[in-house]
C-alpha atoms as a PDB file:
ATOM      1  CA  UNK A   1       0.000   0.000   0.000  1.00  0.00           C
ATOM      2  CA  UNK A   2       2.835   2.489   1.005  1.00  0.00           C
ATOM      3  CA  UNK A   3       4.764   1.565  -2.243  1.00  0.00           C
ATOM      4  CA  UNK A   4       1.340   2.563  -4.678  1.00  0.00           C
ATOM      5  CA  UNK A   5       1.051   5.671  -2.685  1.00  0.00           C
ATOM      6  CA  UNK A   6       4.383   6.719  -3.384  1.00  0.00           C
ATOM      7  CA  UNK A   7       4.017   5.657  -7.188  1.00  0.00           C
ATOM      8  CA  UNK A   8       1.021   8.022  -7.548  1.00  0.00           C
ATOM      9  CA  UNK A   9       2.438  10.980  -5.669  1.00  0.00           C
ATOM     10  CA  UNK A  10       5.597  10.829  -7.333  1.00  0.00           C
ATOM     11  CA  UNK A  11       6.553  13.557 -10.065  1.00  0.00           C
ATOM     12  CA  UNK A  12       6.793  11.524 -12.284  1.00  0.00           C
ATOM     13  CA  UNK A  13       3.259  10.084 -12.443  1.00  0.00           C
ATOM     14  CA  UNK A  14       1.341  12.750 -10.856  1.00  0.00           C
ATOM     15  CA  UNK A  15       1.220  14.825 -13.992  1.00  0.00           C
ATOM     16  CA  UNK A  16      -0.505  12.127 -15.970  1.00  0.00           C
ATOM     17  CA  UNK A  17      -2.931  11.140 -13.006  1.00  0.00           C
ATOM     18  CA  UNK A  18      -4.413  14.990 -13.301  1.00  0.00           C
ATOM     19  CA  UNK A  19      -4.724  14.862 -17.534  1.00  0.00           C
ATOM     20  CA  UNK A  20      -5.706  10.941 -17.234  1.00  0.00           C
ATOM     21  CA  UNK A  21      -9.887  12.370 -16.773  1.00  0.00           C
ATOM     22  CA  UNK A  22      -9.378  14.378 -19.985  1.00  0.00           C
ATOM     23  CA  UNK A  23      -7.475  11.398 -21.896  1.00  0.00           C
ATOM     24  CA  UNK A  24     -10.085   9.218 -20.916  1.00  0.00           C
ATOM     25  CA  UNK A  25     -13.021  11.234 -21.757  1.00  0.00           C
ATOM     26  CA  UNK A  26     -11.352  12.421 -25.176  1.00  0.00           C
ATOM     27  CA  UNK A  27     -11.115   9.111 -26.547  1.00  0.00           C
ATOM     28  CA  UNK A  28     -14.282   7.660 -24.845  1.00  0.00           C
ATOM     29  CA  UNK A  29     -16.574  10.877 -26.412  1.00  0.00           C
ATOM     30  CA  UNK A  30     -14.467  11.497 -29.363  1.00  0.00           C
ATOM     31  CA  UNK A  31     -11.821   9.069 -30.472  1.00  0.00           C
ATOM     32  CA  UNK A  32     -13.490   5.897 -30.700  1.00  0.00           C
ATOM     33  CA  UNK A  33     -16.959   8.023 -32.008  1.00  0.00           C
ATOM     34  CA  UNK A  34     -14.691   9.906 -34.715  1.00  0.00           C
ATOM     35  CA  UNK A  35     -13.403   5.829 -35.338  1.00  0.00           C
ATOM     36  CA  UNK A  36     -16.963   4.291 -35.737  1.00  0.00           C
ATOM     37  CA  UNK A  37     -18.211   7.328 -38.159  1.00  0.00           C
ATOM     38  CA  UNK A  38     -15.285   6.906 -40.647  1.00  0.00           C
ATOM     39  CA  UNK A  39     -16.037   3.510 -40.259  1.00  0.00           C
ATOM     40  CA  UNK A  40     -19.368   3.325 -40.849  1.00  0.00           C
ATOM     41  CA  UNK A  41     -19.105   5.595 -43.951  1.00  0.00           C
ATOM     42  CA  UNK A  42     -17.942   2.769 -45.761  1.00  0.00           C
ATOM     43  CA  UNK A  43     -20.893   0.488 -44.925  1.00  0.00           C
ATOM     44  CA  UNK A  44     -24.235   0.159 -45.433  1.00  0.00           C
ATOM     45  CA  UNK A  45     -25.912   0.283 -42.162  1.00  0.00           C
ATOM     46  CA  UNK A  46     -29.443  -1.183 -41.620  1.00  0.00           C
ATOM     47  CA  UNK A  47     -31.311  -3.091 -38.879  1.00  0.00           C
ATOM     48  CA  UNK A  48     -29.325  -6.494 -37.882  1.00  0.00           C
ATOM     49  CA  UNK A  49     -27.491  -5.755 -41.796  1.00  0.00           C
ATOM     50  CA  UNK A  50     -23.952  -4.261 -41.660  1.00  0.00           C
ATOM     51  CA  UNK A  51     -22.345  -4.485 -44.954  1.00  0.00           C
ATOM     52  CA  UNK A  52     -18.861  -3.068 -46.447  1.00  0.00           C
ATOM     53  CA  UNK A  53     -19.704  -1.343 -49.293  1.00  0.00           C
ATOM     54  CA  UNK A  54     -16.439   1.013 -49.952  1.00  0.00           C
ATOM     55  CA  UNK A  55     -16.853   4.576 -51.573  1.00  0.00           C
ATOM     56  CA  UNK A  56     -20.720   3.653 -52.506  1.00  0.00           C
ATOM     57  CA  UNK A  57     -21.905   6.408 -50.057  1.00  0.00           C
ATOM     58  CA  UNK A  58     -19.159   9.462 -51.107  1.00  0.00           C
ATOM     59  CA  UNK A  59     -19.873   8.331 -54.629  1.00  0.00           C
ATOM     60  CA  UNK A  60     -23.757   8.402 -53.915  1.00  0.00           C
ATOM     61  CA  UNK A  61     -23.611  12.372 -51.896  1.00  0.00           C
ATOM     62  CA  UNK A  62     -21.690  13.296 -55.331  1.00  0.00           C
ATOM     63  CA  UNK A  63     -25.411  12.811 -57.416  1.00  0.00           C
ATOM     64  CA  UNK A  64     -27.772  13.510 -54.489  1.00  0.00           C
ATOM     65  CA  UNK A  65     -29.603  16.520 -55.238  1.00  0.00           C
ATOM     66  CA  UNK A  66     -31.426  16.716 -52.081  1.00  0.00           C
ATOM     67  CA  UNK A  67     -27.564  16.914 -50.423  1.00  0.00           C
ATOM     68  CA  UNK A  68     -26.558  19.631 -52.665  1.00  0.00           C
ATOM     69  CA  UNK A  69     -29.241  21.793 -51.742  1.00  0.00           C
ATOM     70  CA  UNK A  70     -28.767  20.970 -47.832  1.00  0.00           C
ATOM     71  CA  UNK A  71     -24.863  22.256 -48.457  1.00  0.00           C
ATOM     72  CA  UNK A  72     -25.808  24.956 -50.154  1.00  0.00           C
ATOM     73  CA  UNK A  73     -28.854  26.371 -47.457  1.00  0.00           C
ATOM     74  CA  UNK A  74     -26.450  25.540 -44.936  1.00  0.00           C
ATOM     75  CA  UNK A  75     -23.557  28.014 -46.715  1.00  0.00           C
ATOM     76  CA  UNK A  76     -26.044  31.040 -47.503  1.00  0.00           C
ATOM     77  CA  UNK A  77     -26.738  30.661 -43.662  1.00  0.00           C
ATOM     78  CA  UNK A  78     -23.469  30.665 -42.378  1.00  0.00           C
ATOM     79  CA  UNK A  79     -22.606  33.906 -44.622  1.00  0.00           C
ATOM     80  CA  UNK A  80     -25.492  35.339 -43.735  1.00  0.00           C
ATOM     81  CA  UNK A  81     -24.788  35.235 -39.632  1.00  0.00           C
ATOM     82  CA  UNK A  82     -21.035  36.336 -40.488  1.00  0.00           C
ATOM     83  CA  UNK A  83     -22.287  39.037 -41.831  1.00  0.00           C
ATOM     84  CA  UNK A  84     -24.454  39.912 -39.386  1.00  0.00           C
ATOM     85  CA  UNK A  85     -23.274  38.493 -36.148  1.00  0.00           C
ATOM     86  CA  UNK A  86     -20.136  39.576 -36.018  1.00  0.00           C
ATOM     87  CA  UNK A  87     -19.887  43.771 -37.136  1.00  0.00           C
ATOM     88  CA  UNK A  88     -22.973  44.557 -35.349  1.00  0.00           C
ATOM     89  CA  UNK A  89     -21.736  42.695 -31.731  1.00  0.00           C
ATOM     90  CA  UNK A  90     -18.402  44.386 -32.145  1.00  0.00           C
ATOM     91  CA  UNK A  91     -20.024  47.750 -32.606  1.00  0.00           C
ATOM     92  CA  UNK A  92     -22.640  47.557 -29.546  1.00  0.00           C
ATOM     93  CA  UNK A  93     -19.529  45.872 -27.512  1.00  0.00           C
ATOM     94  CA  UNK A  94     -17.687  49.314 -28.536  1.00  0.00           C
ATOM     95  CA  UNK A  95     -21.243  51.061 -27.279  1.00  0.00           C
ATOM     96  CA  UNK A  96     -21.246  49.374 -23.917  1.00  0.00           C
ATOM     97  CA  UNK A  97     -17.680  50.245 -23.294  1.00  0.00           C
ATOM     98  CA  UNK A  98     -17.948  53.988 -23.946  1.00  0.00           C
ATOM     99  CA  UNK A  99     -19.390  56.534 -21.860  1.00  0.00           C
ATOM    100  CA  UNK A 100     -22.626  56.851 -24.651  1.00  0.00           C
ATOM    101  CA  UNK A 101     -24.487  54.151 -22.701  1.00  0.00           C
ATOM    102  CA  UNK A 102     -25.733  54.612 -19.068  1.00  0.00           C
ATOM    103  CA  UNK A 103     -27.081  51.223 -17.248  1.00  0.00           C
ATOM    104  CA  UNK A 104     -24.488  49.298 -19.090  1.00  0.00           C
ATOM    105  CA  UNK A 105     -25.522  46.169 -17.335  1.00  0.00           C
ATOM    106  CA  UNK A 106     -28.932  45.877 -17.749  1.00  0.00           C
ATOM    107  CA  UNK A 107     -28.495  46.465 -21.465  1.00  0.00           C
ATOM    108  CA  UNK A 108     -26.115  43.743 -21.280  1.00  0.00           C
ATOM    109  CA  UNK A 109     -28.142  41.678 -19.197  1.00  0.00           C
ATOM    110  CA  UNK A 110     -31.215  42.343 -21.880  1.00  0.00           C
ATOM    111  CA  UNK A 111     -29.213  41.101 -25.142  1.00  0.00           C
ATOM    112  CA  UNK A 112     -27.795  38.051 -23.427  1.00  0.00           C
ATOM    113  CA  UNK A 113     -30.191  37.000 -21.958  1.00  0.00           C
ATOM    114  CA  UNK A 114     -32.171  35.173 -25.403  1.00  0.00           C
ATOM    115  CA  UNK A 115     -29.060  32.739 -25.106  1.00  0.00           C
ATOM    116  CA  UNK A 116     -29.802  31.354 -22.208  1.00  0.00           C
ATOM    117  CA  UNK A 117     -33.400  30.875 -23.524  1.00  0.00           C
ATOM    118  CA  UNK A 118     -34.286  27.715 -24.655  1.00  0.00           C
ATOM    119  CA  UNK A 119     -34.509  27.193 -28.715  1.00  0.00           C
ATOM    120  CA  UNK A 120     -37.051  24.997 -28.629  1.00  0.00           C
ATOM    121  CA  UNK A 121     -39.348  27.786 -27.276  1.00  0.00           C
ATOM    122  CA  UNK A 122     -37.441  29.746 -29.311  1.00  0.00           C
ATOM    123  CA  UNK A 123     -38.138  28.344 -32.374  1.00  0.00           C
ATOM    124  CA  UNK A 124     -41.748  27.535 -31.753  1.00  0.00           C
ATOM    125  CA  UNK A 125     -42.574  31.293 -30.366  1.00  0.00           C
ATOM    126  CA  UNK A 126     -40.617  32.853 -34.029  1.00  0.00           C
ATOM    127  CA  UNK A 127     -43.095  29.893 -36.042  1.00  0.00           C
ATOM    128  CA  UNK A 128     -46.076  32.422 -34.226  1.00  0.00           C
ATOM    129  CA  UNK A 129     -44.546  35.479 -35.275  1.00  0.00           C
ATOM    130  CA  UNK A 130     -44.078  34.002 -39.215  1.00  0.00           C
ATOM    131  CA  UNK A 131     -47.111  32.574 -39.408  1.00  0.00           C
ATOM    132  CA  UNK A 132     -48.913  32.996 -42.602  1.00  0.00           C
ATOM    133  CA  UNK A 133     -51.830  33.591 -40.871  1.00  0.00           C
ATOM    134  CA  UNK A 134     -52.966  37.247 -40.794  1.00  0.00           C
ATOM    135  CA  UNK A 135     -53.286  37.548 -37.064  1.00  0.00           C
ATOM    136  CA  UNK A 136     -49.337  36.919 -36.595  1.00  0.00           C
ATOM    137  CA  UNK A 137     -47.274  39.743 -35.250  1.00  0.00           C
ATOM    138  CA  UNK A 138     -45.226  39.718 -38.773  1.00  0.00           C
ATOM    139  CA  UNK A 139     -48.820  40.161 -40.849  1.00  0.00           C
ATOM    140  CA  UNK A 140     -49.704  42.569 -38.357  1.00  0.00           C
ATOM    141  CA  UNK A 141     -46.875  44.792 -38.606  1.00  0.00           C
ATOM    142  CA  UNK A 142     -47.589  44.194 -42.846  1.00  0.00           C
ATOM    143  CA  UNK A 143     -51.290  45.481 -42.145  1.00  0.00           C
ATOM    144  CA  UNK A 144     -50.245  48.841 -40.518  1.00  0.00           C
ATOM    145  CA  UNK A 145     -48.752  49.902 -44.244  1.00  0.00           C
ATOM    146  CA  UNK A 146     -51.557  48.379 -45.979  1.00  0.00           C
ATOM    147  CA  UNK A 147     -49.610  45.090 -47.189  1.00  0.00           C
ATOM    148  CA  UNK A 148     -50.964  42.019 -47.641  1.00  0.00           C
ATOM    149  CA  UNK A 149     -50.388  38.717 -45.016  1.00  0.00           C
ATOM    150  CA  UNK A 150     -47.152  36.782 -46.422  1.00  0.00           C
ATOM    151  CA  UNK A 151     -46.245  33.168 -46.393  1.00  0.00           C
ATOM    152  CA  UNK A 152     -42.886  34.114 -44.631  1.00  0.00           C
ATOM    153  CA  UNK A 153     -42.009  30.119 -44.079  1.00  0.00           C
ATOM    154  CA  UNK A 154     -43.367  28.689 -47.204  1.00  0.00           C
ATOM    155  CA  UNK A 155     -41.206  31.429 -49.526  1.00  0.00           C
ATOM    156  CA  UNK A 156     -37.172  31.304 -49.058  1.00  0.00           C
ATOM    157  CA  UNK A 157     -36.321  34.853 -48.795  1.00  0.00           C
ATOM    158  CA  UNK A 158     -38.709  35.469 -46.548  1.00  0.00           C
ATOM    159  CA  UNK A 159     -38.088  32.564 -44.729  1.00  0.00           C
ATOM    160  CA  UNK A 160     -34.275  33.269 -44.239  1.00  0.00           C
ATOM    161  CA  UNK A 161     -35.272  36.587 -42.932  1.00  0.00           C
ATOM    162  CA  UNK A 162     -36.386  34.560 -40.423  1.00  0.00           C
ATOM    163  CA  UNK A 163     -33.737  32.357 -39.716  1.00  0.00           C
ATOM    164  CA  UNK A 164     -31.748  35.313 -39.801  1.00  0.00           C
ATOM    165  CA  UNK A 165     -33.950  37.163 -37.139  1.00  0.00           C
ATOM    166  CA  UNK A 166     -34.183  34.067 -34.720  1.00  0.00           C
ATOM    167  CA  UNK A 167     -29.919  33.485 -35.395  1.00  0.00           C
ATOM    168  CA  UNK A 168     -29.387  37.510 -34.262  1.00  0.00           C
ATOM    169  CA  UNK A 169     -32.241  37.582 -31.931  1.00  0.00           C
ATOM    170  CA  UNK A 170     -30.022  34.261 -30.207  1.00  0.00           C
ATOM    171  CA  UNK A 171     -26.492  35.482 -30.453  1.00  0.00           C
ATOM    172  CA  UNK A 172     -25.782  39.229 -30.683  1.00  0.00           C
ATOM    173  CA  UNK A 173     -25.447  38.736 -27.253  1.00  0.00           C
ATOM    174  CA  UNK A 174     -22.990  36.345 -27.041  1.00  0.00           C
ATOM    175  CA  UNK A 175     -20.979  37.258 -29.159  1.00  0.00           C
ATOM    176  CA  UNK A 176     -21.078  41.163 -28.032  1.00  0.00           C
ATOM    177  CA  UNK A 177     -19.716  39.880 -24.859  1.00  0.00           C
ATOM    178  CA  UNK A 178     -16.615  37.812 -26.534  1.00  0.00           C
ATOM    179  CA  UNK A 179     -15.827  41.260 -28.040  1.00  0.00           C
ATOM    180  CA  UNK A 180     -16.086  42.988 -24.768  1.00  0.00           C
ATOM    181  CA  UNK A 181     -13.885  40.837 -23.177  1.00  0.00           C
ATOM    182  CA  UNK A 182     -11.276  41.996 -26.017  1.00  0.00           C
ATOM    183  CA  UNK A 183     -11.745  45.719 -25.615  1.00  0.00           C
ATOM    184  CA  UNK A 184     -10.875  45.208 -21.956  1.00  0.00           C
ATOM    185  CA  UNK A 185      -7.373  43.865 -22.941  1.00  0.00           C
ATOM    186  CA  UNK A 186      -6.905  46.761 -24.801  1.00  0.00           C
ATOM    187  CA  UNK A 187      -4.835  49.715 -22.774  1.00  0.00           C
ATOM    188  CA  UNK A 188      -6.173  52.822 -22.410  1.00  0.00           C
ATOM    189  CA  UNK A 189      -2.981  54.420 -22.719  1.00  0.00           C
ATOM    190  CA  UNK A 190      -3.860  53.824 -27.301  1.00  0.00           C
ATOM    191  CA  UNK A 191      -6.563  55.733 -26.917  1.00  0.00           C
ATOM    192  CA  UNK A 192      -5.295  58.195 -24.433  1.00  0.00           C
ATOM    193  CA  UNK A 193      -2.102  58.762 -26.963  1.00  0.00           C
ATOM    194  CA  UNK A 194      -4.620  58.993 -30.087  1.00  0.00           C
ATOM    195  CA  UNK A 195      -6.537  62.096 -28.331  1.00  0.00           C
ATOM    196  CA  UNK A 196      -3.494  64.068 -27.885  1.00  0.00           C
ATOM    197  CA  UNK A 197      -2.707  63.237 -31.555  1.00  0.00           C
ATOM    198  CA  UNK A 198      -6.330  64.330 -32.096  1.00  0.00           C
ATOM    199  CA  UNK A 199      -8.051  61.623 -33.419  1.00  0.00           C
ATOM    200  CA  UNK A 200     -11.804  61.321 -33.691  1.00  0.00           C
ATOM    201  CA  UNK A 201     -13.898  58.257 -32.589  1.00  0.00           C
ATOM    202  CA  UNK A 202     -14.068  56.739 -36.093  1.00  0.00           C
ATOM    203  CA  UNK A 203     -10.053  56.861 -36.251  1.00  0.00           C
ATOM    204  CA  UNK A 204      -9.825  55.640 -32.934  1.00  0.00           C
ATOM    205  CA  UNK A 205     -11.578  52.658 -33.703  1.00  0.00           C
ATOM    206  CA  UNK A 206     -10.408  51.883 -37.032  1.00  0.00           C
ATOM    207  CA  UNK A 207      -6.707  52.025 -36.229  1.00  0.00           C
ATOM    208  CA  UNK A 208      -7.085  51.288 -32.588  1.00  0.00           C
ATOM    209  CA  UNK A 209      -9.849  49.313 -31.373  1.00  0.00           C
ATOM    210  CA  UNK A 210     -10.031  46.857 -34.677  1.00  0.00           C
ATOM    211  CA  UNK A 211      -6.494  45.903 -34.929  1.00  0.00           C
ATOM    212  CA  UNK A 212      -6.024  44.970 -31.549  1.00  0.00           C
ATOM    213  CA  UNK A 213      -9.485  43.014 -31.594  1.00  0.00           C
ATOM    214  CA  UNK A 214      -8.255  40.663 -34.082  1.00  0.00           C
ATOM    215  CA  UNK A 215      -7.429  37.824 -31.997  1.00  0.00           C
ATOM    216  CA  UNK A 216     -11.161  38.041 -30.773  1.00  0.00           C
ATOM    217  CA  UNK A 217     -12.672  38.759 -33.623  1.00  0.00           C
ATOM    218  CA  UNK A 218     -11.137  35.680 -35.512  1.00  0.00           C
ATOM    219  CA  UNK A 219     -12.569  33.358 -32.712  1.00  0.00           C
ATOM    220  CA  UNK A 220     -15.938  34.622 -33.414  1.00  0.00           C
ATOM    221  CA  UNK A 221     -15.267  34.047 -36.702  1.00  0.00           C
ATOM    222  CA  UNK A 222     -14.295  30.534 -36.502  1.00  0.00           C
ATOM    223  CA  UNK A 223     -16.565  29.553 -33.905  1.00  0.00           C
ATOM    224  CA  UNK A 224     -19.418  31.577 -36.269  1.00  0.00           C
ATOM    225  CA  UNK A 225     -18.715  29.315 -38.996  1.00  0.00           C
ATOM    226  CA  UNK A 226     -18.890  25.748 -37.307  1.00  0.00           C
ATOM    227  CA  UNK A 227     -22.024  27.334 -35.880  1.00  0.00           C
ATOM    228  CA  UNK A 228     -23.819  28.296 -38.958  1.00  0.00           C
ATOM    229  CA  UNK A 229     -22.885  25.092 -41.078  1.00  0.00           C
ATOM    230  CA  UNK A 230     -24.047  23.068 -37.899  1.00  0.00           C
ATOM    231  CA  UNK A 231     -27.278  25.058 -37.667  1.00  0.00           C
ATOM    232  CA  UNK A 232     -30.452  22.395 -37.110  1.00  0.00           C
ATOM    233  CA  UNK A 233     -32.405  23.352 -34.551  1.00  0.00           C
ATOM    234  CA  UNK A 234     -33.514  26.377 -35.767  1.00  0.00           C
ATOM    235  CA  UNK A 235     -34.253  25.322 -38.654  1.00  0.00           C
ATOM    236  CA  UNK A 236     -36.395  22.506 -37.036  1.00  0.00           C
ATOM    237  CA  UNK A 237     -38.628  24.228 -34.712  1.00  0.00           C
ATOM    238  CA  UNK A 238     -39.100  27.090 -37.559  1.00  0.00           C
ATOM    239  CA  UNK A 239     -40.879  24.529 -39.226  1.00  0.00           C
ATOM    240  CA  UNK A 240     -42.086  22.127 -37.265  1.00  0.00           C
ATOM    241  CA  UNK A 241     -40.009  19.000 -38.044  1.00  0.00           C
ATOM    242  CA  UNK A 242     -37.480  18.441 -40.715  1.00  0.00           C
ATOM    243  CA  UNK A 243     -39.914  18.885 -43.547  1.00  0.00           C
ATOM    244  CA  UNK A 244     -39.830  22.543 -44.993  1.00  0.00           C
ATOM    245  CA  UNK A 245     -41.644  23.556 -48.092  1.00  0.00           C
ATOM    246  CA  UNK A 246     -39.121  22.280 -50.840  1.00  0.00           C
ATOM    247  CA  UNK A 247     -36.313  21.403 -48.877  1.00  0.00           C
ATOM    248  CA  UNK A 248     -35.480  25.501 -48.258  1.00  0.00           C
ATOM    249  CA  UNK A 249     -35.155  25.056 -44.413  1.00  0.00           C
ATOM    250  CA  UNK A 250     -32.853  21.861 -44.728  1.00  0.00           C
ATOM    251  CA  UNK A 251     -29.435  22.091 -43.596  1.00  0.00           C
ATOM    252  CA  UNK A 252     -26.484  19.266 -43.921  1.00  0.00           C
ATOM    253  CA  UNK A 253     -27.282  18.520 -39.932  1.00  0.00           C
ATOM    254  CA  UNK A 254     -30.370  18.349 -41.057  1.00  0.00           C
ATOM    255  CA  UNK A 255     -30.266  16.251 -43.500  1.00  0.00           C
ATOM    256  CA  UNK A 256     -27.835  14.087 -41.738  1.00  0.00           C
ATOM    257  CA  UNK A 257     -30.781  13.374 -39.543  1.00  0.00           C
ATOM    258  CA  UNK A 258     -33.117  12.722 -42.230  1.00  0.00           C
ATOM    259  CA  UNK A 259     -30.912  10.154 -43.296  1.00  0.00           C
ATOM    260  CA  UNK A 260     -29.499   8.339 -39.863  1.00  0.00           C
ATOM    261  CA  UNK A 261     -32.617   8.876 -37.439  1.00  0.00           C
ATOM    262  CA  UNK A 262     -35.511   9.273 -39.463  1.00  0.00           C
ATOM    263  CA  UNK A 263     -34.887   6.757 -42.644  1.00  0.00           C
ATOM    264  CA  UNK A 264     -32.262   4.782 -40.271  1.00  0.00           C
ATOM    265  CA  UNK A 265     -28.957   4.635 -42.985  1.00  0.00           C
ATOM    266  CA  UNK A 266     -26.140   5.303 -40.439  1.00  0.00           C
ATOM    267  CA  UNK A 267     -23.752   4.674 -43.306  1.00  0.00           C
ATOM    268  CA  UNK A 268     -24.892   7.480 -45.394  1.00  0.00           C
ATOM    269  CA  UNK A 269     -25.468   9.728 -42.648  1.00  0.00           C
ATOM    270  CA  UNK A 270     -22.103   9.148 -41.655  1.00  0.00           C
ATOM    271  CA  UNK A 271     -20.386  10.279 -44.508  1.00  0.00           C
ATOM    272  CA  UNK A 272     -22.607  13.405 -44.859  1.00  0.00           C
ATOM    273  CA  UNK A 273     -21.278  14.316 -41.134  1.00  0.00           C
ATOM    274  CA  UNK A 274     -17.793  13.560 -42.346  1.00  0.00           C
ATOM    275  CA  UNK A 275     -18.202  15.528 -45.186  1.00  0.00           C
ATOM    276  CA  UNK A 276     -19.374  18.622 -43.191  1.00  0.00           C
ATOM    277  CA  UNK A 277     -16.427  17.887 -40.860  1.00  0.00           C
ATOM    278  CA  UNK A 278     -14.287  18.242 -43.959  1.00  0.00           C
ATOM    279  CA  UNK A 279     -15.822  21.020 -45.403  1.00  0.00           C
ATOM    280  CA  UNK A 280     -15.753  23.356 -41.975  1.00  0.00           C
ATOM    281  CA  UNK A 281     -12.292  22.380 -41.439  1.00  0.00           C
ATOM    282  CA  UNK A 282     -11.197  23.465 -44.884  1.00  0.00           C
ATOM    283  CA  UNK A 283     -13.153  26.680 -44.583  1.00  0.00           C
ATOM    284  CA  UNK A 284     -11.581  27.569 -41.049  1.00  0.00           C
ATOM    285  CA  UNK A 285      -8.328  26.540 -41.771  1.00  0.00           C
ATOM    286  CA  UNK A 286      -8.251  29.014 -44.750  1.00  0.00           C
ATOM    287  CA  UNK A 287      -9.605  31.762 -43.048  1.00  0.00           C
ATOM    288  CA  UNK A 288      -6.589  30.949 -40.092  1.00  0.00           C
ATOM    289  CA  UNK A 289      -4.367  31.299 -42.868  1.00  0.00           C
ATOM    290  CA  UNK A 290      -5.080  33.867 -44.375  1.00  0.00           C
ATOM    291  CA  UNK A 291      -5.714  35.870 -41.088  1.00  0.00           C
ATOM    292  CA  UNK A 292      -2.189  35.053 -40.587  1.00  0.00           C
ATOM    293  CA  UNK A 293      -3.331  32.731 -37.387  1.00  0.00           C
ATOM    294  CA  UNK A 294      -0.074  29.935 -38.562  1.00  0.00           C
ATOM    295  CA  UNK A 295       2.584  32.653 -39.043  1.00  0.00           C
ATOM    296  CA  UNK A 296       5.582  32.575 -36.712  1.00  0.00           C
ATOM    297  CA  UNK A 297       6.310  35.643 -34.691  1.00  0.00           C
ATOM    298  CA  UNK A 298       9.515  37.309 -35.525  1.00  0.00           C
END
């Protein structure tokens, strides 16, 4: 007993006894997961009928039309919230910082606080408001300028406006505190030196506040992408299920489902999740490059 109490608290072994819950849990809940996808990608998975089948699945995604248009709902949504969920959160995390805004916390508390609600009420209180019907709030607002009631779910512009409004409505918050968190590591002795120089606010913050947010503002950005090509909730309670009007609410997660839970062919829906691994690793390790995330520091 005295010998195995030594072992563990020697230096030697201690180390590895602290990262040993991390080790285990990494290749518990992702390894041997990560294993058994690739795996089944190259079978054909069915009740009690496992079969190797090779590249029959990638070659299969390749001609499946209903694939291509998940991929490309799935891209105009991710654009859409990097457009939108990432200038706008920097900009009111630059308002709450300043001395424009009085009762900076409960304006803080009031945009996060739609995170921490829950999207399945969420999604099923923004299906109300976009109802076709003409007593939704949306139609409503339409009647006050004389406009008649839309579809806004069964047409897809309209019905990305509403993705888009339940994605900003969701996240602004968030994200406006990530930025915050990055203006506070920035010294006030920049902006104290760029007064005396006499520069205005919009100088101050384009040669100031924007370079030295860069660090943040590329982790929104690559967190912002994995989140908007692995968008499926949403998109679910929006419409009530995983059945929208001519596919324009399906997303690859969603079709992913479609394909493993609902029509039960693990195979396939395992090589449409590694496919969308692929793709968002491509996509953020471009961006990393070319944000100059992998160059060495002189």
């Amino acid at each position: 007993m005295g010998k195995v109490k030594k072992l563990l608290f020697s230096q030697k072994v201690a180390p590895y006894l602290f990262i040993l819950p991390f080790l285990l849990s990494f290749l518990l809940f992702w390894a041997y997961p990560m294993f058994s996808t690739i795996k089944m990608s190259f079978q054909s998975v069915l009740p009690g009928q496992v079969e190797w089948i090779g590249f029959k699945n990638y070659t299969k995604l390749l001609k499946d039309s209903a694939f291509h248009t998940a991929m490309l709902n799935s891209f105009e949504y991710m654009i859409g919230t990097l457009v939108l969920l990432i200038p706008f959160p920097m900009l009111f995390a630059c308002l709450m910082e300043s001395r424009l805004v009085k009762a900076k916390g409960f304006f803080k508390a009031c945009l996060y606080l739609p995170a921490l609600t829950s999207i399945v009420v969420s999604g099923m209180l923004f299906r109300l408001m976009f109802s076709e019907l003409g007593g939704s709030q949306m139609n409503q607002l339409l009647a006050l300028f004389d406009m008649a009631p839309i579809k806004w779910l069964k047409i897809k512009s309209t019905s990305y406006f509403a993705l888009f409004v339940l994605a900003c409505w969701r996240w602004t918050g968030v994200n406006m505190l990530y930025f915050i968190a990055g203006l506070k590591g920035i010294d006030d002795t920049f902006y104290e030196a760029a007064e005396i120089d006499g520069a205005n606010a919009r100088q101050k913050f384009r040669y100031i506040t924007m370079p030295l947010l860069k660090p943040t503002t590329i982790y929104v950005l690559t967190i912002s992408i994995y989140a908007g090509l692995a968008m499926f909730m949403e998109s679910y309670m929006l419409w009530a299920g995983n059945a929208s009007p001519n596919n324009i609410g399906l997303t690859i997660v969603g079709y992913l489902y479609r394909r493993g839970i609902e029509k039960n062919q693990l195979g396939y829906a395992s090589a449409v999740g590694l496919v969308l691994l692929i793709i968002a690793l491509i996509i953020n390790v471009i961006q990393l490059k070319l944000n100059g995330t992998f160059k060495k520091e002189e």
